[in-house]
PDB file of N, CA and C in Angstrom:
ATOM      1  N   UNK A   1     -12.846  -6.509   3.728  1.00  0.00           N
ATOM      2  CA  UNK A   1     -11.868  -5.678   4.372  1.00  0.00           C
ATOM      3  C   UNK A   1     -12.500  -4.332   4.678  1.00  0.00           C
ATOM      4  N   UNK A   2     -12.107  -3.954   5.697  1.00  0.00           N
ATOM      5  CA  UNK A   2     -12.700  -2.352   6.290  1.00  0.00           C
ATOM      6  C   UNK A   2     -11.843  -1.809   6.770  1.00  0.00           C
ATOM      7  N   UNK A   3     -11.697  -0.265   5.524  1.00  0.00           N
ATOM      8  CA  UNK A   3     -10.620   0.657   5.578  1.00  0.00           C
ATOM      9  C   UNK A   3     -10.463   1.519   7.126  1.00  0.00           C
ATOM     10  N   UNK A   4      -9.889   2.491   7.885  1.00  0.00           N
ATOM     11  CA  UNK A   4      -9.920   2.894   9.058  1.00  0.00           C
ATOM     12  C   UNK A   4     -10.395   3.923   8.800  1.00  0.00           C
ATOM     13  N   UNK A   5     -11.066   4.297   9.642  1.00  0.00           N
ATOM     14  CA  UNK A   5     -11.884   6.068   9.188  1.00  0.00           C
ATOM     15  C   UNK A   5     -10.874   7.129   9.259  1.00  0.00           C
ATOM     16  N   UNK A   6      -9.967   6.803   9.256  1.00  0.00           N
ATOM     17  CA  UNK A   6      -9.111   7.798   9.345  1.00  0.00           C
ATOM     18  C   UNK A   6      -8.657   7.979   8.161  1.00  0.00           C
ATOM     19  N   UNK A   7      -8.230   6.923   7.396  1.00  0.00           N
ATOM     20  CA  UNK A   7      -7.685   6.759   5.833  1.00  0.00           C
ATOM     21  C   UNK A   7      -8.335   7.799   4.867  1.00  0.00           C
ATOM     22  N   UNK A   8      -7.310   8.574   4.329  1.00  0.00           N
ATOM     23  CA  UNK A   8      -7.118   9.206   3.593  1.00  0.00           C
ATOM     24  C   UNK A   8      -6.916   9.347   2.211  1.00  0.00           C
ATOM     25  N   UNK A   9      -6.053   7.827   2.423  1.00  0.00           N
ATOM     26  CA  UNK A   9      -5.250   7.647   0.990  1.00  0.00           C
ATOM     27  C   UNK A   9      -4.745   6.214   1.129  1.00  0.00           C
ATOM     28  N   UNK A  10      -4.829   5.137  -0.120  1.00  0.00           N
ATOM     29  CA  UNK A  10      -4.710   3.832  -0.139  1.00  0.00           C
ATOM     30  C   UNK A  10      -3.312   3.411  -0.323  1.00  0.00           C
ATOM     31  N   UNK A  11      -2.518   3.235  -0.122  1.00  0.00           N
ATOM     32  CA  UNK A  11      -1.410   2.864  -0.979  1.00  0.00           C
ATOM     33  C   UNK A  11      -1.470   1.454  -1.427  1.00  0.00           C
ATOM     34  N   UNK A  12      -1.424   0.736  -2.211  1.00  0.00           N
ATOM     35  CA  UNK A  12      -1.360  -0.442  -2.619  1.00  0.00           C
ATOM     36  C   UNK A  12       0.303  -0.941  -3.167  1.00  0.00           C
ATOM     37  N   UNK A  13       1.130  -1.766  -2.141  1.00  0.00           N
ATOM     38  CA  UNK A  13       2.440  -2.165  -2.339  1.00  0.00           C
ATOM     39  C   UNK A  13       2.457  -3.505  -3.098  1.00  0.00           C
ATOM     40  N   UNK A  14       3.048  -3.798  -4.196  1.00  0.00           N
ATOM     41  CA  UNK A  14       3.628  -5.006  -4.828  1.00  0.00           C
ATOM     42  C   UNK A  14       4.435  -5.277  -5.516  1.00  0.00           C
ATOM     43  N   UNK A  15       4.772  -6.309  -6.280  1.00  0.00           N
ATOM     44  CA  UNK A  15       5.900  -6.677  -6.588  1.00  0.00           C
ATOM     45  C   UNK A  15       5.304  -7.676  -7.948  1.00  0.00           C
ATOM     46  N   UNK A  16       5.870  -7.295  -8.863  1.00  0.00           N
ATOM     47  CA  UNK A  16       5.382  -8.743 -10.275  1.00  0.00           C
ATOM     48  C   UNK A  16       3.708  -8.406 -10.452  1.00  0.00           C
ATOM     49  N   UNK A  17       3.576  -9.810 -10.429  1.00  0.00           N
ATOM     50  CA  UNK A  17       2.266  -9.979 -10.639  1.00  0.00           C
ATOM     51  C   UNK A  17       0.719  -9.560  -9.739  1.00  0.00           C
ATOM     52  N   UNK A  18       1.663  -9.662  -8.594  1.00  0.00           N
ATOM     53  CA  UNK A  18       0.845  -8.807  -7.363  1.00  0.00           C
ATOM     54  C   UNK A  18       0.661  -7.697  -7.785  1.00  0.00           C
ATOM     55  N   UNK A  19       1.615  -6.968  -8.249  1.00  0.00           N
ATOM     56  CA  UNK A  19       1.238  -5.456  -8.755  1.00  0.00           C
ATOM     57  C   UNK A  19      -0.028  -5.512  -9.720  1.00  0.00           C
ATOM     58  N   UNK A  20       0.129  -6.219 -10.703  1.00  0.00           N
ATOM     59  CA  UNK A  20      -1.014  -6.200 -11.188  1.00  0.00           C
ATOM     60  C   UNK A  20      -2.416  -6.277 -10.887  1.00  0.00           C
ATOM     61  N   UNK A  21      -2.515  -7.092  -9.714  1.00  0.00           N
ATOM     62  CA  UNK A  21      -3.532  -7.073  -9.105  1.00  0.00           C
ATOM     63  C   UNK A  21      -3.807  -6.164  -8.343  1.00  0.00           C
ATOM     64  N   UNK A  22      -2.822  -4.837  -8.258  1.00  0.00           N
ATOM     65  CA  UNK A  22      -2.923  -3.521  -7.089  1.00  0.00           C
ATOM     66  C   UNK A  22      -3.723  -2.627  -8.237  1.00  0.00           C
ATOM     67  N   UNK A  23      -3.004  -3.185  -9.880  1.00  0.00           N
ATOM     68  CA  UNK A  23      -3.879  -1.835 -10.558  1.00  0.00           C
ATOM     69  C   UNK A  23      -5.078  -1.993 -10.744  1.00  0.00           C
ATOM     70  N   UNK A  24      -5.842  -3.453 -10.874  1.00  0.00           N
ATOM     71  CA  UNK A  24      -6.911  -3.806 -10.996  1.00  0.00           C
ATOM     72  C   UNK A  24      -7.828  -3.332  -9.785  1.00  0.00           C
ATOM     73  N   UNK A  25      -7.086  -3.667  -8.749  1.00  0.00           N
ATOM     74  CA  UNK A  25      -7.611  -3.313  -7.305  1.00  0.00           C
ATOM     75  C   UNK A  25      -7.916  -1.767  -7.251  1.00  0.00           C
ATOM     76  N   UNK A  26      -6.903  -0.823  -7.568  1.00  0.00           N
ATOM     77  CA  UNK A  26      -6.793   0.795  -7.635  1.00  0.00           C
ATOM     78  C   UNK A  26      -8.317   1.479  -8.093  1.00  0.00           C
ATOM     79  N   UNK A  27      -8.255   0.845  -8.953  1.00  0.00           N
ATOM     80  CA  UNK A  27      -9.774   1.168  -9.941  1.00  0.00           C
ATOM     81  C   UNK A  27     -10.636   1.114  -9.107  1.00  0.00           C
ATOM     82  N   UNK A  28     -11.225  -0.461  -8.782  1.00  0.00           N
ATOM     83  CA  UNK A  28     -12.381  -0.323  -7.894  1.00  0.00           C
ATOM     84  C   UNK A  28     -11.887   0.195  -6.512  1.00  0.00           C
ATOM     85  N   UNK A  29     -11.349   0.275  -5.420  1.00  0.00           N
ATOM     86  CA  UNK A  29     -10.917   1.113  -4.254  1.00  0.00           C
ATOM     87  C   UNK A  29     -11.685   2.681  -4.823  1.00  0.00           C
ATOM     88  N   UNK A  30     -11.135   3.147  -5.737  1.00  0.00           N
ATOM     89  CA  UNK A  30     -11.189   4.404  -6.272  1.00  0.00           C
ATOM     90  C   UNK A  30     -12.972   4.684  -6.310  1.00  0.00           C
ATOM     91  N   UNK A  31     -13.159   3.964  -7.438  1.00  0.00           N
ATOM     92  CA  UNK A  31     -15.155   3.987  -7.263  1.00  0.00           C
ATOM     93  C   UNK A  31     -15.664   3.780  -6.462  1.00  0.00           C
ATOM     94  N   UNK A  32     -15.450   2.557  -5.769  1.00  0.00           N
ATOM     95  CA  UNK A  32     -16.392   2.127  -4.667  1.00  0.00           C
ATOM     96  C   UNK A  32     -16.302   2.627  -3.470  1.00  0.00           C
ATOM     97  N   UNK A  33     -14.950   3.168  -2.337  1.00  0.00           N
ATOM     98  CA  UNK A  33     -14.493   3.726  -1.438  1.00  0.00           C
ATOM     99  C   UNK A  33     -14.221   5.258  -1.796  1.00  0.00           C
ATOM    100  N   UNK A  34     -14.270   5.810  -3.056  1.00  0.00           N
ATOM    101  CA  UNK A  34     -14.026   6.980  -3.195  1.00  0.00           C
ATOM    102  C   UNK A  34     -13.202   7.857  -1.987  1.00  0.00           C
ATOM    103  N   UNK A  35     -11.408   7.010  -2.489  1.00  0.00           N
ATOM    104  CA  UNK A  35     -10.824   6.901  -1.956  1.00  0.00           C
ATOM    105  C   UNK A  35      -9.716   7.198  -2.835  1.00  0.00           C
ATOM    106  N   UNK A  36      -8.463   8.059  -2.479  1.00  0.00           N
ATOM    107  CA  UNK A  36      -7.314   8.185  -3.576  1.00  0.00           C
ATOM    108  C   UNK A  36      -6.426   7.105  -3.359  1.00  0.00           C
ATOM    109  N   UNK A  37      -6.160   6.282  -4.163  1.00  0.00           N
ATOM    110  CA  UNK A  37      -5.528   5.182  -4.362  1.00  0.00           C
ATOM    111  C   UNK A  37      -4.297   4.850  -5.611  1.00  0.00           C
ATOM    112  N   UNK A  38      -3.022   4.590  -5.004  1.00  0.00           N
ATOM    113  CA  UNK A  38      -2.025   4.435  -5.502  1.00  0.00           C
ATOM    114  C   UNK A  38      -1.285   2.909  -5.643  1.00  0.00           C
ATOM    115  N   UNK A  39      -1.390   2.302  -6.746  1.00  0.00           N
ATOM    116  CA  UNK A  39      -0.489   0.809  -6.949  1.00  0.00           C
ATOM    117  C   UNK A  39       1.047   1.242  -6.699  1.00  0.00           C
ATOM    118  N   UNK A  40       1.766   0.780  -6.335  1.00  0.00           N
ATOM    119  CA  UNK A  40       3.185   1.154  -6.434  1.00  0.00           C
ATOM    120  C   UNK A  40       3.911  -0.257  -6.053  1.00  0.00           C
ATOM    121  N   UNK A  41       5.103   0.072  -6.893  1.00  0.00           N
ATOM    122  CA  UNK A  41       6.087  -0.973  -6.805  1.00  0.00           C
ATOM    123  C   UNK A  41       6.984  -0.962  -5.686  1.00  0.00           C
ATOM    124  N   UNK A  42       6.655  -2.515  -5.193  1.00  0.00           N
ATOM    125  CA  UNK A  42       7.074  -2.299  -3.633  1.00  0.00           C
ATOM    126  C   UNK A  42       9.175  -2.143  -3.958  1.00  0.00           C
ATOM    127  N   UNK A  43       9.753  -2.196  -4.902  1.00  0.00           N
ATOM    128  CA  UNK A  43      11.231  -1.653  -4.411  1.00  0.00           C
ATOM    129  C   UNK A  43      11.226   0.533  -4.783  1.00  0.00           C
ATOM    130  N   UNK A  44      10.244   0.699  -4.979  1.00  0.00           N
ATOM    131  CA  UNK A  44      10.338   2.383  -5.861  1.00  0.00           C
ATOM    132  C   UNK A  44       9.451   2.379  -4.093  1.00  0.00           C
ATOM    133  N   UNK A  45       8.719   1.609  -3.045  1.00  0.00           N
ATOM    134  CA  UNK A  45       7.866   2.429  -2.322  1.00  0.00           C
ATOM    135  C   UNK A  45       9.095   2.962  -1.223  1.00  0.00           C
ATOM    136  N   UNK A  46       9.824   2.790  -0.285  1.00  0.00           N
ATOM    137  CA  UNK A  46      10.969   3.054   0.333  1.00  0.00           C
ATOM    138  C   UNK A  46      11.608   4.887  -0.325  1.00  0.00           C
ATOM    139  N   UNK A  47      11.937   4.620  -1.328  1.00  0.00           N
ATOM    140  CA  UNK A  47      12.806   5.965  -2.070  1.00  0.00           C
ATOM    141  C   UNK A  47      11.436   6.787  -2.778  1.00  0.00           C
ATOM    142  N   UNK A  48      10.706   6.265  -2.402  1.00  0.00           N
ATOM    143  CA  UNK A  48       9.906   7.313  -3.633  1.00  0.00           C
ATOM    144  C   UNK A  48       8.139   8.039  -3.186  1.00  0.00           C
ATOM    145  N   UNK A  49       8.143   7.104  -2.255  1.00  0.00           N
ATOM    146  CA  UNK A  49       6.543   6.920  -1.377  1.00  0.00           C
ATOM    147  C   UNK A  49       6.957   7.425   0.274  1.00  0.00           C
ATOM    148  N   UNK A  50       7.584   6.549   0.328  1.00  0.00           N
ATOM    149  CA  UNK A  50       7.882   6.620   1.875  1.00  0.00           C
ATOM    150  C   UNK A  50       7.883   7.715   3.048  1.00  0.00           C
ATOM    151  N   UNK A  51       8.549   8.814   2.239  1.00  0.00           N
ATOM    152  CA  UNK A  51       8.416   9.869   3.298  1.00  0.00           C
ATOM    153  C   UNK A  51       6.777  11.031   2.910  1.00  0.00           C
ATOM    154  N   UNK A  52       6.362  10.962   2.597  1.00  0.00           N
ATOM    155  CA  UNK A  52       4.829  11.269   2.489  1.00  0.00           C
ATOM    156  C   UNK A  52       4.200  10.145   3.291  1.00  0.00           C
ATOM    157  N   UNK A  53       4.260   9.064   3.541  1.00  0.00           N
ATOM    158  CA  UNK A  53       3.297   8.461   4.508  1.00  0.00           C
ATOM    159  C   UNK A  53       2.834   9.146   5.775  1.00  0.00           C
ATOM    160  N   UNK A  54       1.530   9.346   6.196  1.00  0.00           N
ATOM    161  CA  UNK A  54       1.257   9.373   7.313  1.00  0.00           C
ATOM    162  C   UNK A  54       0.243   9.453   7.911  1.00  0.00           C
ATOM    163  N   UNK A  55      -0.510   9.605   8.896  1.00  0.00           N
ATOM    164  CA  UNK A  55      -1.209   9.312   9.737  1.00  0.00           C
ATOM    165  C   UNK A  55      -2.933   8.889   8.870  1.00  0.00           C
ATOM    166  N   UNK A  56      -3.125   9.491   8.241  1.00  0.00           N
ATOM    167  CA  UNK A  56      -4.402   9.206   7.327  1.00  0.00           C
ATOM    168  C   UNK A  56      -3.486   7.990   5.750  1.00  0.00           C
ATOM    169  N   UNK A  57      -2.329   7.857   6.018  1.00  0.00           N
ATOM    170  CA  UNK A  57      -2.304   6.770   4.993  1.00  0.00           C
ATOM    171  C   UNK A  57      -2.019   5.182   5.328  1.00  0.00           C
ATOM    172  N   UNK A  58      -3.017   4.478   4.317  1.00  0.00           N
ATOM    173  CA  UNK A  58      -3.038   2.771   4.622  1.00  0.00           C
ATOM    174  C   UNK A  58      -2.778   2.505   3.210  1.00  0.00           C
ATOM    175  N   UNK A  59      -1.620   1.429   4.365  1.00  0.00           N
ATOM    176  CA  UNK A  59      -1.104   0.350   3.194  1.00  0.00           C
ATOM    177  C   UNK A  59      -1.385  -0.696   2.895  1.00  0.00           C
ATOM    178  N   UNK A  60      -1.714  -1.150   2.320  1.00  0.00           N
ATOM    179  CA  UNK A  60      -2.106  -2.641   1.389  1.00  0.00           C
ATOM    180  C   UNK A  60      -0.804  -3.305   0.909  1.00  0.00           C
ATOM    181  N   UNK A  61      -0.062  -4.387   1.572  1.00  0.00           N
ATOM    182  CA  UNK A  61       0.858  -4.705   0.871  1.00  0.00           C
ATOM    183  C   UNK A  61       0.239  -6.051   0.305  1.00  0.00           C
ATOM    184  N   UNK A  62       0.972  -6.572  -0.942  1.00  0.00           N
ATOM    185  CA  UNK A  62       0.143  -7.753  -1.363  1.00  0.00           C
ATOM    186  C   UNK A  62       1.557  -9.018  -1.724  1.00  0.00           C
ATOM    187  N   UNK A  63       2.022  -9.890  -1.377  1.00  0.00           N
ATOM    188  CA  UNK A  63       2.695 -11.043  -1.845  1.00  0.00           C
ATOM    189  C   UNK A  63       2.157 -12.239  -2.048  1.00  0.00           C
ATOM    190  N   UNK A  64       2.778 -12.344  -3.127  1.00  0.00           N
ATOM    191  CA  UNK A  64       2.228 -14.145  -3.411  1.00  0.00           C
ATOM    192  C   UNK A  64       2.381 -15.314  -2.851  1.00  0.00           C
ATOM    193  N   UNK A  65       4.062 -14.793  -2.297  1.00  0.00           N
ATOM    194  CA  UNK A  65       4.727 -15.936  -1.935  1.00  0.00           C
ATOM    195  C   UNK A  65       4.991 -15.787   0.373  1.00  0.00           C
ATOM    196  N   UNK A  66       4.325 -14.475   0.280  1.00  0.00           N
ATOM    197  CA  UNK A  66       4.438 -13.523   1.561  1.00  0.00           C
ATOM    198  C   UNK A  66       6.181 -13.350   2.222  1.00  0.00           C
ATOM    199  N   UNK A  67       6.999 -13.626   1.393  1.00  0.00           N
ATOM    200  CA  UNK A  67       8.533 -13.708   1.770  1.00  0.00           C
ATOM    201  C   UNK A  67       9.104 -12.382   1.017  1.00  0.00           C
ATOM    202  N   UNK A  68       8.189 -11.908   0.086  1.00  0.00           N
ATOM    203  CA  UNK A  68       9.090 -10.936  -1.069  1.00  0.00           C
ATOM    204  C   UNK A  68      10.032  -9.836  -0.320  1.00  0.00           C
ATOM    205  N   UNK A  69      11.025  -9.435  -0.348  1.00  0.00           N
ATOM    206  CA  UNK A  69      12.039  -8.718   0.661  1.00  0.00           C
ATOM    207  C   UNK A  69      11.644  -7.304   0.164  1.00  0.00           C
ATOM    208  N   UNK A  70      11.238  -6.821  -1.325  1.00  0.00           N
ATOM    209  CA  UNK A  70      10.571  -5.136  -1.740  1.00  0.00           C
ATOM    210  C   UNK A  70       9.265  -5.114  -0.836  1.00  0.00           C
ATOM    211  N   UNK A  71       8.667  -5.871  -0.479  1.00  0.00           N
ATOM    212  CA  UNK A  71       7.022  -5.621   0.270  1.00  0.00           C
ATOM    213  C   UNK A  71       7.192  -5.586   1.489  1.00  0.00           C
ATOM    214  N   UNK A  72       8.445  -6.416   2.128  1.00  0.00           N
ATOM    215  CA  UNK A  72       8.298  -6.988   3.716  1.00  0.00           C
ATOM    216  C   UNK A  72       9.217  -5.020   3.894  1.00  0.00           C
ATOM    217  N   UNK A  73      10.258  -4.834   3.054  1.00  0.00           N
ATOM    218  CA  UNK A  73      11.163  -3.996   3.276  1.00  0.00           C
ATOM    219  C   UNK A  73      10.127  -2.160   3.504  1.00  0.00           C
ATOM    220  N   UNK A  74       8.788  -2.679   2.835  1.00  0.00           N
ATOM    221  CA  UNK A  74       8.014  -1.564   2.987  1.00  0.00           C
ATOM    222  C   UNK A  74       7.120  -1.163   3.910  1.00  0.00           C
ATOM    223  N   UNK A  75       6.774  -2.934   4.459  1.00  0.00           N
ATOM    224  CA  UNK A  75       5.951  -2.707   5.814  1.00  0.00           C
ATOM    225  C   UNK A  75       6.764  -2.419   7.064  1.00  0.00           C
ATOM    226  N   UNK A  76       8.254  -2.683   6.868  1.00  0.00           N
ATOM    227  CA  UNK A  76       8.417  -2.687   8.535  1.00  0.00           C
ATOM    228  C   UNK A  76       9.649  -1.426   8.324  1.00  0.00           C
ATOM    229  N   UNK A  77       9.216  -0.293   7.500  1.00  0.00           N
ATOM    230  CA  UNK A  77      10.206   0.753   7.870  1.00  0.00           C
ATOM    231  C   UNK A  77       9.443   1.285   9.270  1.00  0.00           C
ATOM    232  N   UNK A  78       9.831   2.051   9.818  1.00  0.00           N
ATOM    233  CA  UNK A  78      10.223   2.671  11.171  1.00  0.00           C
ATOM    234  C   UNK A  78       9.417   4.099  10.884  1.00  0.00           C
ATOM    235  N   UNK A  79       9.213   5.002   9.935  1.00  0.00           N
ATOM    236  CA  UNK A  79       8.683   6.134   9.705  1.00  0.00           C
ATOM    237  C   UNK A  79       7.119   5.403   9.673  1.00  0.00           C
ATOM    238  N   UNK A  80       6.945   4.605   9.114  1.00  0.00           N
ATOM    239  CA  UNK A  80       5.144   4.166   8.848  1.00  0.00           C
ATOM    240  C   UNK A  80       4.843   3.739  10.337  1.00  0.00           C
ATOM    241  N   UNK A  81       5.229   4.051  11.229  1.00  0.00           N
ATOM    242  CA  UNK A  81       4.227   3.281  12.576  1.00  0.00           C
ATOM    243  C   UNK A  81       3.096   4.291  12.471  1.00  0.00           C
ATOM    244  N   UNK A  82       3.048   5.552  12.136  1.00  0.00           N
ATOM    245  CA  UNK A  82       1.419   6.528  11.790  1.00  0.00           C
ATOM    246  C   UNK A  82       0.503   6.113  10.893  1.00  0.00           C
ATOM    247  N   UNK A  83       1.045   5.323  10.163  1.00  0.00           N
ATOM    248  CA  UNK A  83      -0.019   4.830   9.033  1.00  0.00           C
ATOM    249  C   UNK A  83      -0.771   3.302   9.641  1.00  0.00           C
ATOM    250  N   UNK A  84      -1.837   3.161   8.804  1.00  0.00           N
ATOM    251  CA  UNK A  84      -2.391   1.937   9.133  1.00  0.00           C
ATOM    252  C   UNK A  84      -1.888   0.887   8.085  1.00  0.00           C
ATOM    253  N   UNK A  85      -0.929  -0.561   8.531  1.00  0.00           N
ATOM    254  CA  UNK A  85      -0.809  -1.385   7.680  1.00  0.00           C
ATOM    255  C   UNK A  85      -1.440  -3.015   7.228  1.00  0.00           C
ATOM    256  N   UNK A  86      -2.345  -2.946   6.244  1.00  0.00           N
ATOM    257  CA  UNK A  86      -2.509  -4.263   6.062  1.00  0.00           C
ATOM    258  C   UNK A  86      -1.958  -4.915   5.229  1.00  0.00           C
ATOM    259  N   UNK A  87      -1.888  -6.541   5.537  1.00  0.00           N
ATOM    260  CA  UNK A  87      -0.777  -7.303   4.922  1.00  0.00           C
ATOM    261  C   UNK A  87      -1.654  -8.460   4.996  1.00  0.00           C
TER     262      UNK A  87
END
């Protein structure tokens, strides 16, 4: 995967067990991209993340099942079209 040169800041969105794999992920992002990087729980990203997104921030959303309604509900708000989203 290749971050956008613009990226600023990682966000990493999940849910359960996916999350877990955002904190594992956080770590290396952090060393290797020396990059500020945040795991967050995709129902807290909407109320709690959301309005700080922007133009230098990419999202990482991660599902297991790719249906989860906290992850899908985070990629397709309407304020993130400035950010870069991968899914």
């Amino acid at each position: 995967m290749v971050l956008s040169d613009k990226a600023k800041e990682l966000l990493l969105v999940a849910c359960g067990t996916s999350y877990h794999a955002c904190l594992a992920a956080s770590y290396m992002f952090s060393k290797m991209a020396f990059l500020p990087t945040r795991p967050v729980f995709a129902s807290e990203f909407v109320s709690q993340i959301g309005k700080t997104v922007s133009y230098g921030s990419t999202i990482l959303a991660l599902s297991q099942s790719g249906e989860t309604t906290d992850t899908l509900a985070a990629v397709t708000m309407r304020e993130f079209q400035a950010a870069t989203i991968l899914v």
